[in-house]
Protein backbone atom coordinates (compact mmCIF):
# COMPACT_ATOMS: atom_id res chain seq x y z
CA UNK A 1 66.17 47.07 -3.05
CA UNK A 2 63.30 48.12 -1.10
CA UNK A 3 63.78 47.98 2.58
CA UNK A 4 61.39 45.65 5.15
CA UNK A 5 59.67 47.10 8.09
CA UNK A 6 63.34 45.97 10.21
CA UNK A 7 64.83 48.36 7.88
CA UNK A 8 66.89 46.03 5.93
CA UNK A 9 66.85 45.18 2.54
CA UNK A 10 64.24 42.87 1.45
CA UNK A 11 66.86 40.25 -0.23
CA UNK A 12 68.78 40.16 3.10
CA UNK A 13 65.54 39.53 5.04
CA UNK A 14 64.52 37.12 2.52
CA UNK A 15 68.06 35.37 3.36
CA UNK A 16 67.97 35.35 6.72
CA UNK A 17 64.45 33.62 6.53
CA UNK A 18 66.50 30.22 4.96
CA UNK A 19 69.47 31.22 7.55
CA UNK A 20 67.70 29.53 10.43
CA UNK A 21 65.93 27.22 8.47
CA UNK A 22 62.35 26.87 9.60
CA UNK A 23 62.39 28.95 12.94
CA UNK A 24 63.82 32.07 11.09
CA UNK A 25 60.63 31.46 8.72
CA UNK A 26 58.62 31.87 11.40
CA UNK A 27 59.87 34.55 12.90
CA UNK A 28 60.09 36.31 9.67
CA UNK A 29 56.21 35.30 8.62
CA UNK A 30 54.85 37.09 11.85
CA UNK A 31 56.92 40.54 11.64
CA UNK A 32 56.63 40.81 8.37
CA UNK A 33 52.93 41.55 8.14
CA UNK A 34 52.55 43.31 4.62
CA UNK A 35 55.40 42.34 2.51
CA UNK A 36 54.64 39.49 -0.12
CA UNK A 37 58.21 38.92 -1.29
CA UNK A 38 59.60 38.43 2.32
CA UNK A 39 56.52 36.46 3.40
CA UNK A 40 56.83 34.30 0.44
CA UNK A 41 60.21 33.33 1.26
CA UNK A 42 59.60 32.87 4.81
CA UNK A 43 56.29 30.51 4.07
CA UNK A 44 58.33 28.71 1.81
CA UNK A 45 61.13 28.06 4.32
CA UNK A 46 58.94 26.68 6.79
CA UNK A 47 57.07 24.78 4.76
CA UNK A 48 60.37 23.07 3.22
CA UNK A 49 62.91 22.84 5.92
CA UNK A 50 60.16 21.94 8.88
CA UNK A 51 59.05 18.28 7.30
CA UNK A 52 62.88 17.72 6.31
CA UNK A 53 64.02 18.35 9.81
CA UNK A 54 61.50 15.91 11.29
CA UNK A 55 62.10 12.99 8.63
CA UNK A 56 65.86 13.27 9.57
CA UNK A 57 65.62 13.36 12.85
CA UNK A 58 62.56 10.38 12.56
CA UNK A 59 65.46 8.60 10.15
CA UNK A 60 68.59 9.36 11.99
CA UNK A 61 68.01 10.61 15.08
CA UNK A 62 65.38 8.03 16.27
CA UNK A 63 66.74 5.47 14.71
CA UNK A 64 70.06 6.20 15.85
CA UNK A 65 68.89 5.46 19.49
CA UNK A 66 67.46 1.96 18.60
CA UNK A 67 69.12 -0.51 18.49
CA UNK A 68 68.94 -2.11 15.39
CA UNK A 69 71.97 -4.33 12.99
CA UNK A 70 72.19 -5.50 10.00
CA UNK A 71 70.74 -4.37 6.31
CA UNK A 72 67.59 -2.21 8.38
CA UNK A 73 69.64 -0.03 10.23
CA UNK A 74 72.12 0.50 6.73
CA UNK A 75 69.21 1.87 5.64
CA UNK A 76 68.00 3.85 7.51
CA UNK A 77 71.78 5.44 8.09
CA UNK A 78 71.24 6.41 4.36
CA UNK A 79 68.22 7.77 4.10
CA UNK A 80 69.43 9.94 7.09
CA UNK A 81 72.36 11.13 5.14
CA UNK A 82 70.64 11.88 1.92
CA UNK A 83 67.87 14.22 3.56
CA UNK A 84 70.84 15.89 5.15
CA UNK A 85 72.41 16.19 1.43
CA UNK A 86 69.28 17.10 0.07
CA UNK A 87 68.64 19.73 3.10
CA UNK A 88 71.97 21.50 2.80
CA UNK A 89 71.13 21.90 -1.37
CA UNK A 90 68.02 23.60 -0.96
CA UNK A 91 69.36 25.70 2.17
CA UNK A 92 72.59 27.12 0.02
CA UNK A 93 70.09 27.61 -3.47
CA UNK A 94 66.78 29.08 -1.74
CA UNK A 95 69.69 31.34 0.54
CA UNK A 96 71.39 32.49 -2.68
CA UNK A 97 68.15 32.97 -5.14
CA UNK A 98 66.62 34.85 -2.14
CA UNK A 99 69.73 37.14 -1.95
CA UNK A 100 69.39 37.83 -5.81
CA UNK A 101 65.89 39.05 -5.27
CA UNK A 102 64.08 36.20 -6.57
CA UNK A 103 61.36 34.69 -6.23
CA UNK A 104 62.67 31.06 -6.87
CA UNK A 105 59.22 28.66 -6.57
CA UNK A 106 60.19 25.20 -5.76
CA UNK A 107 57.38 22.79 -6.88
CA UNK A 108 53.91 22.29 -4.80
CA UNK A 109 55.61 24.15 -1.68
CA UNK A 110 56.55 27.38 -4.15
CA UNK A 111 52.35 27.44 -4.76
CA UNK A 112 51.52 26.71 -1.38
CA UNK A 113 53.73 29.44 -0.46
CA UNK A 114 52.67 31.83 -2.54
CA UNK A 115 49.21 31.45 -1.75
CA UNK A 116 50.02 32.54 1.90
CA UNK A 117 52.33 35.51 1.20
């Protein structure tokens, strides 16, 4: 593996992009001025785990603090869980393709991504 201007190895970096979800994406995406492979990963951890963050907060965090019963607030309690489900997938795949040194594209972000490495 070639190694990143931090002088670690570029599937490592690419990790630790996913490792703190969005915020190590950005903090990856501005060091890591020239290389494609870690800026891929790191556009493509923003770009994923920053609009799943907000929706569960928006769907259990917000809703959490109002005070709603019945069928609505069911709901909205499983929603919450099931971007949580869905977040924790993608964190443990993206961390583990990353690792192997790939370039693993998820679909629309992967090409968004891509475009901006």
């Amino acid at each position: 593996m070639e190694k990143t201007k931090l002088g670690i190895d570029s599937n490592i970096e690419a990790l630790l992009c996913y490792l703190g979800i969005w915020v190590t994406g950005i903090i990856f995406y501005v060091i890591e001025e020239d290389n494609k492979f870690i800026k891929f990963h790191a556009m493509q951890s923003i770009l994923v785990f920053l609009p799943l963050s907000i929706l569960s907060w928006v769907f259990g965090g917000f809703f959490g603090f109002v005070y709603i019963w019945g069928p609505a607030w069911d709901f909205m309690v499983w929603i919450s869980y099931l971007l949580w489900l869905l977040t924790f997938i993608l964190w443990l795949v993206l961390m583990l393709k990353a690792y192997m040194g790939e370039k693993f594209k998820l679909p629309i972000v992967g090409d968004i991504a891509e475009k901006h490495s």
